[in-house]
N, C-alpha and C. Protein backbone atom coordinates (compact mmCIF):
# COMPACT_ATOMS: atom_id res chain seq x y z
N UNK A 1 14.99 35.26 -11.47
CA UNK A 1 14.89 33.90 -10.98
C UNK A 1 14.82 33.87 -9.46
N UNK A 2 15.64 35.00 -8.77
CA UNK A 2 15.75 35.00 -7.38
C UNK A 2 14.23 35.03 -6.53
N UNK A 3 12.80 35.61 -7.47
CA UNK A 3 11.94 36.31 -6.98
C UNK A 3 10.97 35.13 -7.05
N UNK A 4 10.97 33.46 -7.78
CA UNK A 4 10.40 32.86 -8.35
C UNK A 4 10.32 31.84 -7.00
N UNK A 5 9.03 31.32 -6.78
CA UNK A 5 8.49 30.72 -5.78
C UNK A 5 9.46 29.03 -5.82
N UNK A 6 10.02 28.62 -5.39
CA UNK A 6 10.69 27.19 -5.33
C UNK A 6 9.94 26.11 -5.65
N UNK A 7 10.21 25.26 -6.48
CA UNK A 7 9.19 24.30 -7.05
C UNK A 7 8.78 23.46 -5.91
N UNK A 8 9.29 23.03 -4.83
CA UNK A 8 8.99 22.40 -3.89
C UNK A 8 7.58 22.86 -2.87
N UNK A 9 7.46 24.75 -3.00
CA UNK A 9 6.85 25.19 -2.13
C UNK A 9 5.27 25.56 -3.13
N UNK A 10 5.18 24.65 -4.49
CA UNK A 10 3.93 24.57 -4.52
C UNK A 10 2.76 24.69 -3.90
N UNK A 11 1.69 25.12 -4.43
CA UNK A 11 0.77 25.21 -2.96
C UNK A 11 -0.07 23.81 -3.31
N UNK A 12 0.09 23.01 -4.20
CA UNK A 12 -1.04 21.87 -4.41
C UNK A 12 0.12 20.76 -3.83
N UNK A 13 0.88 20.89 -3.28
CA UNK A 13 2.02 19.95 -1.80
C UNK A 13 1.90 20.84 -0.58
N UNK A 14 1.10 19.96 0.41
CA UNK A 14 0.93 20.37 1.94
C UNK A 14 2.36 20.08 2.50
N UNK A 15 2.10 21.26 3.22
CA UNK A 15 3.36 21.27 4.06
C UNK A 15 2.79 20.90 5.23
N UNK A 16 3.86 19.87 5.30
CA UNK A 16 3.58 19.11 7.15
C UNK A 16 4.55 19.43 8.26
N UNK A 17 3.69 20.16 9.51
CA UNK A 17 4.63 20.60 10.59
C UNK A 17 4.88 20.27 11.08
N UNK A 18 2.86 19.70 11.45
CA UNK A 18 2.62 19.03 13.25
C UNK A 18 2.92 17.64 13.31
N UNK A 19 2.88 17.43 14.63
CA UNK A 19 3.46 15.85 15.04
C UNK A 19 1.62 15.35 14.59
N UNK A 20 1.14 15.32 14.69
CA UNK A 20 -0.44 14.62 14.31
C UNK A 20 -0.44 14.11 12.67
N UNK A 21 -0.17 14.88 11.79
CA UNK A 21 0.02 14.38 10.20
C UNK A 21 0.94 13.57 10.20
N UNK A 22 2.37 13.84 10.92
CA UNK A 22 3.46 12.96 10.30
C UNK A 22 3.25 11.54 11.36
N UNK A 23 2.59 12.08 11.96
CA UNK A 23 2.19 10.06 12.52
C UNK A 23 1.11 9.48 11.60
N UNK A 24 0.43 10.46 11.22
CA UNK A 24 -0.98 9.84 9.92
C UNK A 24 -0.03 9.53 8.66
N UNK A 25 1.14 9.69 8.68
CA UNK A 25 1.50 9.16 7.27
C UNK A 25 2.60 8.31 7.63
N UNK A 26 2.94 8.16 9.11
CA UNK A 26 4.32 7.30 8.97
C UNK A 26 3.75 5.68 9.04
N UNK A 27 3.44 5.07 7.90
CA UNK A 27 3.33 3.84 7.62
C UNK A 27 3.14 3.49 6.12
N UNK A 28 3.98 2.55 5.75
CA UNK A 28 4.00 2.40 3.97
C UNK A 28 2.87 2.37 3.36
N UNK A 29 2.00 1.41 4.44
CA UNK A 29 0.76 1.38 3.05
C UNK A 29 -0.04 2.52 2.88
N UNK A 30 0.32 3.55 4.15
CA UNK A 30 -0.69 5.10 3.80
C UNK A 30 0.39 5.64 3.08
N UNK A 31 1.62 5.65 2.81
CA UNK A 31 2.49 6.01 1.47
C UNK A 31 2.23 5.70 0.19
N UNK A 32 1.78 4.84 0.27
CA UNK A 32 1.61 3.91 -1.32
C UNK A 32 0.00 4.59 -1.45
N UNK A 33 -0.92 4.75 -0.74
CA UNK A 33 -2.07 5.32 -0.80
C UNK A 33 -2.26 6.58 -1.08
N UNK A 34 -1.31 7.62 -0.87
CA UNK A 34 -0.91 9.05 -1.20
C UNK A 34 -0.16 9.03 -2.37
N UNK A 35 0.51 7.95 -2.70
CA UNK A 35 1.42 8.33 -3.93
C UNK A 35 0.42 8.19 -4.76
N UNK A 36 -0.55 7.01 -5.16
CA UNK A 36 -1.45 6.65 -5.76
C UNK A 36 -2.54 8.16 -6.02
N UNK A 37 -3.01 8.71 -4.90
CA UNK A 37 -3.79 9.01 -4.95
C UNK A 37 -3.92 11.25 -5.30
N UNK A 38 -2.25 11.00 -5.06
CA UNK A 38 -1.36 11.88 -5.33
C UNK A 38 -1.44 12.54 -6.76
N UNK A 39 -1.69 11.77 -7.94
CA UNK A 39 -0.99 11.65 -8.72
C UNK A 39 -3.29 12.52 -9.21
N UNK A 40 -3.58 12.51 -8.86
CA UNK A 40 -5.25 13.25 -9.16
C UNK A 40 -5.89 12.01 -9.71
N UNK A 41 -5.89 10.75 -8.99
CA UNK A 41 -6.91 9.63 -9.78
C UNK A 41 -7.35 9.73 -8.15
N UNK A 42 -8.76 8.90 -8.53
CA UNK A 42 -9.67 8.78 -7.69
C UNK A 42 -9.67 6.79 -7.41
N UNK A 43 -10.14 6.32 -6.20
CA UNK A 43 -9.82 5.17 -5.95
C UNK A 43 -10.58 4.19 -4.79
N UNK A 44 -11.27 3.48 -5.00
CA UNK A 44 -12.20 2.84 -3.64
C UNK A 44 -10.79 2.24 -2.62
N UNK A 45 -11.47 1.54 -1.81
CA UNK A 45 -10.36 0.80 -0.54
C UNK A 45 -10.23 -0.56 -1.26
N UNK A 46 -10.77 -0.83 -1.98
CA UNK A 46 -10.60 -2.52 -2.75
C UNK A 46 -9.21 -2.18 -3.86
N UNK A 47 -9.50 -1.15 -4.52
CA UNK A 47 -8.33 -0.89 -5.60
C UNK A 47 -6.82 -0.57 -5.21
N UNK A 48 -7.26 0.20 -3.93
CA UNK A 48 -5.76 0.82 -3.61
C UNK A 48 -5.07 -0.55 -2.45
N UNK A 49 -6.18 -1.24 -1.87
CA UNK A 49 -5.54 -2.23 -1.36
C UNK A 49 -4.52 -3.29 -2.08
N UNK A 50 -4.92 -3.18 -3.69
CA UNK A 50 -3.93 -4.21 -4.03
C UNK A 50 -2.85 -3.57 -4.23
N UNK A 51 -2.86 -1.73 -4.41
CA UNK A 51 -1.49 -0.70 -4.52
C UNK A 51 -0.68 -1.42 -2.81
N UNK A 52 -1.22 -1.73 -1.88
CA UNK A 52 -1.05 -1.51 -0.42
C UNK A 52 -0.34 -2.50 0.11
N UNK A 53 -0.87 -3.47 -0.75
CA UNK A 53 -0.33 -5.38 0.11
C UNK A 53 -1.66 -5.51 1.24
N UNK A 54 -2.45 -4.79 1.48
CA UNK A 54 -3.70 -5.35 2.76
C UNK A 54 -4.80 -5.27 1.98
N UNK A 55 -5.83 -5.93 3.12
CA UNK A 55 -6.70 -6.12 2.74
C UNK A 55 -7.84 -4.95 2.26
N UNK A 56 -8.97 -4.88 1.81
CA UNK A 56 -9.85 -3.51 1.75
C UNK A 56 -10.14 -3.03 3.03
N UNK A 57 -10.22 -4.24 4.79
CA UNK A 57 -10.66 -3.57 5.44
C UNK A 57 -9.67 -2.83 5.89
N UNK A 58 -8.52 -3.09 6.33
CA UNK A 58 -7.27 -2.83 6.82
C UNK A 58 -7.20 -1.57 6.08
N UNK A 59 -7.46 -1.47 4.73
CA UNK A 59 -6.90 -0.20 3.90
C UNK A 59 -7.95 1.11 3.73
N UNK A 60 -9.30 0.45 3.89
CA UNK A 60 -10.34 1.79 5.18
C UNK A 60 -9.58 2.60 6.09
N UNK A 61 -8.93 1.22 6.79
CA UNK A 61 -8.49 1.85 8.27
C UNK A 61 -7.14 3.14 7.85
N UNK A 62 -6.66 2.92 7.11
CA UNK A 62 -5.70 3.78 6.32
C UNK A 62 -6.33 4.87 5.89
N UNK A 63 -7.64 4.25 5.21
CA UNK A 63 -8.12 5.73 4.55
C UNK A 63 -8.24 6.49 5.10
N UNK A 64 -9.40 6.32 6.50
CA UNK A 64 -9.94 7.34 7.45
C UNK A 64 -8.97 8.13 7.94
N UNK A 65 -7.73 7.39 8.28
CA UNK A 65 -6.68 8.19 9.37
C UNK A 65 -5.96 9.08 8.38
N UNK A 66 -5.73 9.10 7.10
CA UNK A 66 -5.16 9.81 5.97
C UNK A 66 -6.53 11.13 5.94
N UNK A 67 -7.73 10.59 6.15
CA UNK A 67 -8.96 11.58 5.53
C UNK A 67 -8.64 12.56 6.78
N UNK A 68 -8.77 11.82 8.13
CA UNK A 68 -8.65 12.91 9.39
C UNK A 68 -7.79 13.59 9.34
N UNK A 69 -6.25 13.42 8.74
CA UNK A 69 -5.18 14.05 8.84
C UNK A 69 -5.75 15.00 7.72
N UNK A 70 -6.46 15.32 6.91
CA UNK A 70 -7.05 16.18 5.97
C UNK A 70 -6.13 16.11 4.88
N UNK A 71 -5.34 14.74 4.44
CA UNK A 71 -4.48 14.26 3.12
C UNK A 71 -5.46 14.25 1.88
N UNK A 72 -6.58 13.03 2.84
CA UNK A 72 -7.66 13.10 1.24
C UNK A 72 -8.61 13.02 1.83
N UNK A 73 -9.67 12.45 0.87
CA UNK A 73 -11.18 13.28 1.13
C UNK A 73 -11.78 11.96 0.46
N UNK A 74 -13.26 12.02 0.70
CA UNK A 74 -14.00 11.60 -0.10
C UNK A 74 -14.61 12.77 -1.57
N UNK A 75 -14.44 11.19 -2.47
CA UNK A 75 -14.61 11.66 -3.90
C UNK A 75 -16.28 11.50 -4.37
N UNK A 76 -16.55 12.23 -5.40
CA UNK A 76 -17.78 11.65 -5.71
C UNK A 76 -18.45 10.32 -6.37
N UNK A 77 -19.52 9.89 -6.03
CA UNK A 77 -19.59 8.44 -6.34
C UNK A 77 -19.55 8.62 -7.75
N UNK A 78 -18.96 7.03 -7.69
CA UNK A 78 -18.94 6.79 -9.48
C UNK A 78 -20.03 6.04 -10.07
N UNK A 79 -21.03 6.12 -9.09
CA UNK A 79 -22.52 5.44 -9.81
C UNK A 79 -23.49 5.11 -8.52
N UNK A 80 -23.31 4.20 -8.12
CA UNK A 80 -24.89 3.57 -7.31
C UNK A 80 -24.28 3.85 -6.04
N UNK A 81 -23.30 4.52 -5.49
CA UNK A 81 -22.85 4.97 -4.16
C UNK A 81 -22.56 3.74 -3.19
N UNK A 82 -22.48 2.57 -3.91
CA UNK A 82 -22.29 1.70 -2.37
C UNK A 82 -20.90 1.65 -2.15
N UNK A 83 -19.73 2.21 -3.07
CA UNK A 83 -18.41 1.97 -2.55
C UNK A 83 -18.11 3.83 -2.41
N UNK A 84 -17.29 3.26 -1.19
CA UNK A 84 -16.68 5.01 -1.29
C UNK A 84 -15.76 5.19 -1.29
N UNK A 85 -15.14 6.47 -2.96
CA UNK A 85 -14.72 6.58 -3.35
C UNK A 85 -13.78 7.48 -2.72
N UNK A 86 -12.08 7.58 -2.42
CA UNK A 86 -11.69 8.76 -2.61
C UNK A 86 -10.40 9.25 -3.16
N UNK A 87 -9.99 10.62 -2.78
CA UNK A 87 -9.50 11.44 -4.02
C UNK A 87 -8.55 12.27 -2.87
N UNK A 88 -7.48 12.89 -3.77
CA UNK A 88 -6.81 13.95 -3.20
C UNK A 88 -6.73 15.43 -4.02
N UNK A 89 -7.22 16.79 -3.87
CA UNK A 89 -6.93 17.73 -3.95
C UNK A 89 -5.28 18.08 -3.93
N UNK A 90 -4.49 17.21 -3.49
CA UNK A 90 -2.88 17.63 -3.44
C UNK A 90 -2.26 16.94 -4.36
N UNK A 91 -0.61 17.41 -4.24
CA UNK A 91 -0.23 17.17 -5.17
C UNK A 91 1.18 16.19 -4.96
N UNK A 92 1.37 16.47 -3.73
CA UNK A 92 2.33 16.08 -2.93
C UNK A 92 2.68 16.70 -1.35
N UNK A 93 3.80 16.41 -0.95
CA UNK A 93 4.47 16.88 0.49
C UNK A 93 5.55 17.30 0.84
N UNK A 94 5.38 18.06 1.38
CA UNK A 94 6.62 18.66 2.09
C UNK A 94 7.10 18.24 4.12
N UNK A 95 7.89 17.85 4.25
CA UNK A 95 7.86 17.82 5.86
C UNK A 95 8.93 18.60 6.20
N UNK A 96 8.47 19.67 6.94
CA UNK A 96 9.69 20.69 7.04
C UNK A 96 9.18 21.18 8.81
N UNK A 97 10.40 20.24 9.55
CA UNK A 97 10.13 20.86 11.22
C UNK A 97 11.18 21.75 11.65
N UNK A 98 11.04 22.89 11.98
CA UNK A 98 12.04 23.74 12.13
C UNK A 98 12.87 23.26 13.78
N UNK A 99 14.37 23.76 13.80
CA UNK A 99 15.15 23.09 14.67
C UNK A 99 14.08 24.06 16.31
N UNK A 100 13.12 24.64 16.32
CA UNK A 100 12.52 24.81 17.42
C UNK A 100 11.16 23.93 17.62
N UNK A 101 10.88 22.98 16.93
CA UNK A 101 9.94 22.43 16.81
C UNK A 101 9.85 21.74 18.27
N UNK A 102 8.52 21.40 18.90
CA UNK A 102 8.58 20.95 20.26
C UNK A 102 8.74 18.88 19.94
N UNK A 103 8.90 18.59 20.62
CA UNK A 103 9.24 17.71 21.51
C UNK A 103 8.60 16.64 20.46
N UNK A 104 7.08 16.75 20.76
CA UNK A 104 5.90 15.76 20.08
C UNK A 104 6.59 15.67 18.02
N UNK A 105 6.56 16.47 17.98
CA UNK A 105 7.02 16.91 16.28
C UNK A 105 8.73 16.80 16.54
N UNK A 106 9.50 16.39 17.30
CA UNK A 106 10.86 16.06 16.89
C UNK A 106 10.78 14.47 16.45
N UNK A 107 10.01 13.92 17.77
CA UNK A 107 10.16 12.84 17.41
C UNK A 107 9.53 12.41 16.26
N UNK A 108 7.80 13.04 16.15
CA UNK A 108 7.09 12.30 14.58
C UNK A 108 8.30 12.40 13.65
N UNK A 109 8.64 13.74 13.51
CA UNK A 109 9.29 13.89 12.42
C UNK A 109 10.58 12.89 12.26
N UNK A 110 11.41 12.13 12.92
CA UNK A 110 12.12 11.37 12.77
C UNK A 110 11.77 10.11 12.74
N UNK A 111 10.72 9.52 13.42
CA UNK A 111 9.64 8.23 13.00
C UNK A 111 9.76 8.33 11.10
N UNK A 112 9.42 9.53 11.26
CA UNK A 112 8.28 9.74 9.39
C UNK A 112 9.91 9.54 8.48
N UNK A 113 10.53 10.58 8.87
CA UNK A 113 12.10 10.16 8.22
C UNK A 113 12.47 8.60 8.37
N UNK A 114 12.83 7.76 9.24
CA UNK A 114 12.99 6.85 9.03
C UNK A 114 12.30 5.85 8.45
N UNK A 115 11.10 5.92 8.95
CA UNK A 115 9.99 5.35 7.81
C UNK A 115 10.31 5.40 5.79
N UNK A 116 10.49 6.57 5.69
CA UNK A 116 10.56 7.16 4.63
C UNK A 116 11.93 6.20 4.15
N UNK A 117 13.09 6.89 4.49
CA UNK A 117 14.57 6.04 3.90
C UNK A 117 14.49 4.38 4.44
N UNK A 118 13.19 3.83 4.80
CA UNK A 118 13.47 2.18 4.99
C UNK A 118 12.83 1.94 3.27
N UNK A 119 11.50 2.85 3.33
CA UNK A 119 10.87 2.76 1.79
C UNK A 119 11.96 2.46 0.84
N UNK A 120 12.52 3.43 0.55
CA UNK A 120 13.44 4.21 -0.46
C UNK A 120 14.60 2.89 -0.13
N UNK A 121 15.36 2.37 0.79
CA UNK A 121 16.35 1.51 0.79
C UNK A 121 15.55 -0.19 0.36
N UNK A 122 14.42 -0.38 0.76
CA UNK A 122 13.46 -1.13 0.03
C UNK A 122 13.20 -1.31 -1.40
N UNK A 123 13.01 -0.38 -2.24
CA UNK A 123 12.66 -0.30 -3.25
C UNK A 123 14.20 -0.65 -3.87
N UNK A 124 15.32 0.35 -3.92
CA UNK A 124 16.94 0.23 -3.68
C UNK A 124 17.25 -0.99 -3.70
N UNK A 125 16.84 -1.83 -2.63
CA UNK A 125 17.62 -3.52 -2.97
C UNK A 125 16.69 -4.15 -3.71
N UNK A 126 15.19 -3.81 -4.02
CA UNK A 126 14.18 -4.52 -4.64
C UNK A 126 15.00 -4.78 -6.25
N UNK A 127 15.49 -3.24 -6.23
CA UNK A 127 16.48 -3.19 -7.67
C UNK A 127 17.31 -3.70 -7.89
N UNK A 128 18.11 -3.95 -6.95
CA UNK A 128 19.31 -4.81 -6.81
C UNK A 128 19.04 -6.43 -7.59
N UNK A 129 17.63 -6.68 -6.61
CA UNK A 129 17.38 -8.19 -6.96
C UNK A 129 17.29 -8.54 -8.12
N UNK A 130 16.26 -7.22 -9.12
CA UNK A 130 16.36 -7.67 -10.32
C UNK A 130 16.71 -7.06 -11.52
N UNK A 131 18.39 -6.46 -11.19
CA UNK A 131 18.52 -5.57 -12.36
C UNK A 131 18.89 -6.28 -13.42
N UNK A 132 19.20 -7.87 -13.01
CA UNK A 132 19.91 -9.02 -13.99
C UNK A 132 19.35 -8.97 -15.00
N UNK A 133 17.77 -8.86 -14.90
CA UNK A 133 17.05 -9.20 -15.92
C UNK A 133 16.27 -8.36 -16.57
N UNK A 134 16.62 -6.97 -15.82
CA UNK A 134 16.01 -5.90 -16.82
C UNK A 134 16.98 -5.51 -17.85
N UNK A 135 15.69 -4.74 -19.23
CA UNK A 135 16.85 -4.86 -20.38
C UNK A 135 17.55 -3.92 -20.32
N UNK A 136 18.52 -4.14 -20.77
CA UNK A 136 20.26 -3.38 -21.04
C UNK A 136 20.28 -2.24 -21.02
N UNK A 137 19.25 -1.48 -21.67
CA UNK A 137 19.35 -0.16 -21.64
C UNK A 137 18.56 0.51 -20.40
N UNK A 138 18.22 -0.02 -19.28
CA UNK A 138 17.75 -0.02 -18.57
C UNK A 138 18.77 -0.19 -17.04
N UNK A 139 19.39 -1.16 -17.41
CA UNK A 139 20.40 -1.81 -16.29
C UNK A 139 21.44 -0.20 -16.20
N UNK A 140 22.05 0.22 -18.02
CA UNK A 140 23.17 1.06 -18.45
C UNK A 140 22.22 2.41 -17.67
N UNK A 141 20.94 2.47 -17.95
CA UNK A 141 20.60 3.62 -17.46
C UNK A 141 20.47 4.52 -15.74
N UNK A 142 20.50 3.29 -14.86
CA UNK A 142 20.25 3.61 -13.44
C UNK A 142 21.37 3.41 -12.73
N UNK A 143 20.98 4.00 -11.71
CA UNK A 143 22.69 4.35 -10.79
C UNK A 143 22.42 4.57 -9.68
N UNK A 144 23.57 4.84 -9.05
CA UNK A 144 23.58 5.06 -7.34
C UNK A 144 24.68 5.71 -7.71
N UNK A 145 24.88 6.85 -6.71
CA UNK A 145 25.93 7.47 -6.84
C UNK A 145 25.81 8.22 -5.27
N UNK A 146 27.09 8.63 -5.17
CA UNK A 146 27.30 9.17 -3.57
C UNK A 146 28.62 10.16 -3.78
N UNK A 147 28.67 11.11 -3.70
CA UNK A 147 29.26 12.41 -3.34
C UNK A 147 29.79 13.54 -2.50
N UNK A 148 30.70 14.18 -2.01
CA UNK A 148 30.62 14.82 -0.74
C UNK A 148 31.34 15.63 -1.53
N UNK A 149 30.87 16.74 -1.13
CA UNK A 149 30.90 18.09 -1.64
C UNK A 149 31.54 19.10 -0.37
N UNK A 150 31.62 19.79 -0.64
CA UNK A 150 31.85 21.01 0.15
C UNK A 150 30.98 22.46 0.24
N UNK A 151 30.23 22.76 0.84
CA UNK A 151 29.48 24.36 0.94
C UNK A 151 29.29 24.90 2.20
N UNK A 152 28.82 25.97 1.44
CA UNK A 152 28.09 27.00 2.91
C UNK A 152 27.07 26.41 2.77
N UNK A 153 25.97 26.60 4.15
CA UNK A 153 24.62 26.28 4.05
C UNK A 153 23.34 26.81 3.11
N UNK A 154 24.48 28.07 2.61
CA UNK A 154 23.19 28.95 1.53
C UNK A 154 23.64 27.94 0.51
N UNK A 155 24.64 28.32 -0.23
CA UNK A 155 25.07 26.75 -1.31
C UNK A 155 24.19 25.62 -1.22
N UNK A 156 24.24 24.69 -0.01
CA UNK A 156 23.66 23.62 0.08
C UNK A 156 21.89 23.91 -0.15
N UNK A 157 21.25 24.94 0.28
CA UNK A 157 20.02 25.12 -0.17
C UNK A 157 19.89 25.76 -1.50
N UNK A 158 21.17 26.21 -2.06
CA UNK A 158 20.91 26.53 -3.79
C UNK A 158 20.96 25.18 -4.37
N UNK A 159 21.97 24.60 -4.40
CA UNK A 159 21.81 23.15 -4.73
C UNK A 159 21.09 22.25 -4.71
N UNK A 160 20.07 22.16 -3.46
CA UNK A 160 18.82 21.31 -3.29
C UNK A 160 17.88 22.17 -4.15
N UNK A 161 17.95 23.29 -4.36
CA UNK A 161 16.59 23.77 -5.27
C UNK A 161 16.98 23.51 -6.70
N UNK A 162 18.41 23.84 -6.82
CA UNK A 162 18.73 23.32 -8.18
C UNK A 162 18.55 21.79 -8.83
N UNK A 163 18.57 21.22 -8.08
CA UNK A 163 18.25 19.76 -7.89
C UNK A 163 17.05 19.42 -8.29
N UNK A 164 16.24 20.03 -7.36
CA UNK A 164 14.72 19.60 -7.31
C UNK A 164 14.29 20.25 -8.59
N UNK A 165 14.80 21.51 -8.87
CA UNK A 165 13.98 22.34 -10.73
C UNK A 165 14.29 20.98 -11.60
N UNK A 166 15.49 20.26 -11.30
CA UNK A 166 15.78 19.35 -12.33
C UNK A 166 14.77 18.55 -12.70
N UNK A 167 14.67 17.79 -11.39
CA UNK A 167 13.54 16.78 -11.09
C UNK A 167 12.48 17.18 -11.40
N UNK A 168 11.45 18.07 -10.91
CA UNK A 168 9.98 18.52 -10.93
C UNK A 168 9.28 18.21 -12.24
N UNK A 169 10.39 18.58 -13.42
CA UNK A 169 9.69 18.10 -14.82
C UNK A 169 8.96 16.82 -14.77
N UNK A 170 10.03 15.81 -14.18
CA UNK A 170 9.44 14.60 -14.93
C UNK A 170 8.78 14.04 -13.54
N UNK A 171 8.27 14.65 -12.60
CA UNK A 171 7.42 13.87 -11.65
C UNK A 171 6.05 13.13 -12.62
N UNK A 172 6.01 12.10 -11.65
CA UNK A 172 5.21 11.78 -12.38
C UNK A 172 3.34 12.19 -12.39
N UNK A 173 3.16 13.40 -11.47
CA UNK A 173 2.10 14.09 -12.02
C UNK A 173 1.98 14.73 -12.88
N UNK A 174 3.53 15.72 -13.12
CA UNK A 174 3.63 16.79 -14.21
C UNK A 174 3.58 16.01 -15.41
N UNK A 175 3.94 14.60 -15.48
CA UNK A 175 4.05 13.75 -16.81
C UNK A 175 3.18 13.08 -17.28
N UNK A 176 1.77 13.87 -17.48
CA UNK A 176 0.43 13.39 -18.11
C UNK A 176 0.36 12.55 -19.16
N UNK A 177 1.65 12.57 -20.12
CA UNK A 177 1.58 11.78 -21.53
C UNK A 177 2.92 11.58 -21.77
N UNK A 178 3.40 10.56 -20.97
CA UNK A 178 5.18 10.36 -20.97
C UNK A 178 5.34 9.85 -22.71
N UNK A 179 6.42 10.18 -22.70
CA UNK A 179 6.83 9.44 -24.10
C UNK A 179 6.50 7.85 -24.18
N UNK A 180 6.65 7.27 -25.39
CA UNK A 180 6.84 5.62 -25.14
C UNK A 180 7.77 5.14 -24.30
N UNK A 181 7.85 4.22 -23.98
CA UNK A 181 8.86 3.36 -23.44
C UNK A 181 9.11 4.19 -21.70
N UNK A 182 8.74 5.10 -21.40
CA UNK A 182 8.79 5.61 -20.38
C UNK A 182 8.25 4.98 -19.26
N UNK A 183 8.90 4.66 -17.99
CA UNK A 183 9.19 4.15 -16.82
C UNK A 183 8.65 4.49 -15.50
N UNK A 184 7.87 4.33 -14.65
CA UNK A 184 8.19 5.16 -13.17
C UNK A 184 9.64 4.86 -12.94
N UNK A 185 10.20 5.50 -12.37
CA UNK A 185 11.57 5.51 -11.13
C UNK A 185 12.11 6.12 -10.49
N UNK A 186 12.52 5.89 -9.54
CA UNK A 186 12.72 6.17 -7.87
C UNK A 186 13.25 7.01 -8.11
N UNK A 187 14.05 8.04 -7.75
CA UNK A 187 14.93 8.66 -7.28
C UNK A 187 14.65 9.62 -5.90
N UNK A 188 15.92 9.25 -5.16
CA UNK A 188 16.13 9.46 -4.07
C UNK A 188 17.29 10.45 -3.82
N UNK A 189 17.04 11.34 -3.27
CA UNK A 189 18.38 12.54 -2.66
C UNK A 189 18.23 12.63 -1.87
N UNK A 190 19.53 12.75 -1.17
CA UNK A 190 19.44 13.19 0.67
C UNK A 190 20.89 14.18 0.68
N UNK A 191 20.78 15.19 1.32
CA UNK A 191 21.99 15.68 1.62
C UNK A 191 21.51 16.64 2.75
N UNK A 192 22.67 15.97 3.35
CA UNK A 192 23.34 16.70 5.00
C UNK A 192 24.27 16.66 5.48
N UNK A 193 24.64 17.44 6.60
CA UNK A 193 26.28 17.63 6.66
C UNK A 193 26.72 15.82 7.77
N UNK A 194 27.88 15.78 7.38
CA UNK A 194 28.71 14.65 7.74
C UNK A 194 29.13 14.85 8.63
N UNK A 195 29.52 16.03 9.32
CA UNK A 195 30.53 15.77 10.83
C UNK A 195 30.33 17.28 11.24
């Protein structure tokens, strides 16, 4: 198991270093455009705009700066070529800036982090608003939970991989033909040291 590549370090999830990508992705609606597009469907700027909240032109302007950052691409037309279509080759992301990273990439990378946990605390109270009325076995099923543990730093990176093997099953790319009744949902982990 020791010799086995980490599910995270897939090669169909780009790993992001430079400060140039993590400014091409620090904004929700090019999030919602990668998750979408993430997942291997193909998509004009009219379709993913209603994934987006903007308009088709506004969500061009998303596309291009996602295409330059080399996230996605153009796809092939799906008939008479007047809309253009596109697609992602990936599968997901990684943002991993090492503590020597220069200056330009400290800061993206903490833009893109905060960006990221406003999403995730977004979605979080979105749930809040309406767990009243989702059904029961639904309400009984989701949680928040918060923990403080104790480790070494090797621990804390066995644990995040142990974590993530958990998870990886049911992403929702790996889950081509979910069971019935099956759901998207969030889940969110963060762990770092406290003091």
């Amino acid at each position: 198991m020791a010799d086995e590549t980490p599910p995270r370090l897939d090669p169909r999830r780009v790993q992001v270093r430079d400060a140039a990508t993590m400014r091409a992705l620090a904004h929700p609606a090019r999030i919602a455009i990668i998750e979408r597009l993430f997942l291997g469907e193909t998509a004009t700027a009219t379709e993913l705009a209603e994934v987006c909240g903007l308009s088709p032109s506004a969500t061009s302007y998303h596309l291009r700066a996602l295409a330059k950052a080399g996230l996605i691409e153009e796809a092939p037309s799906r008939g008479d070529g007047r809309e253009r279509v596109w697609q992602s080759q990936l599968r997901g992301l990684n943002v991993e800036t090492p503590p020597e990273r220069g200056e330009a990439e400290r800061i993206a990378s903490r833009e893109l982090a905060e960006m990221f946990m406003d999403l995730e605390d977004a979605r979080a109270r979105a749930w809040l608003d309406r767990n009243d009325s989702e059904p029961y076995e639904w309400y009984l099923a989701a949680t928040s939970m918060s923990i403080q543990v104790v480790v070494t730093a090797e621990e804390l990176r066995q644990l995040n991989d142990r974590v993530w093997s958990l998870l990886e099953p049911y992403a929702r790319r790996n889950r081509t033909e979910p069971p019935p009744g099956a759901r998207h949902v969030e889940v969110s982990y963060r762990s770092y040291p406290r003091d």
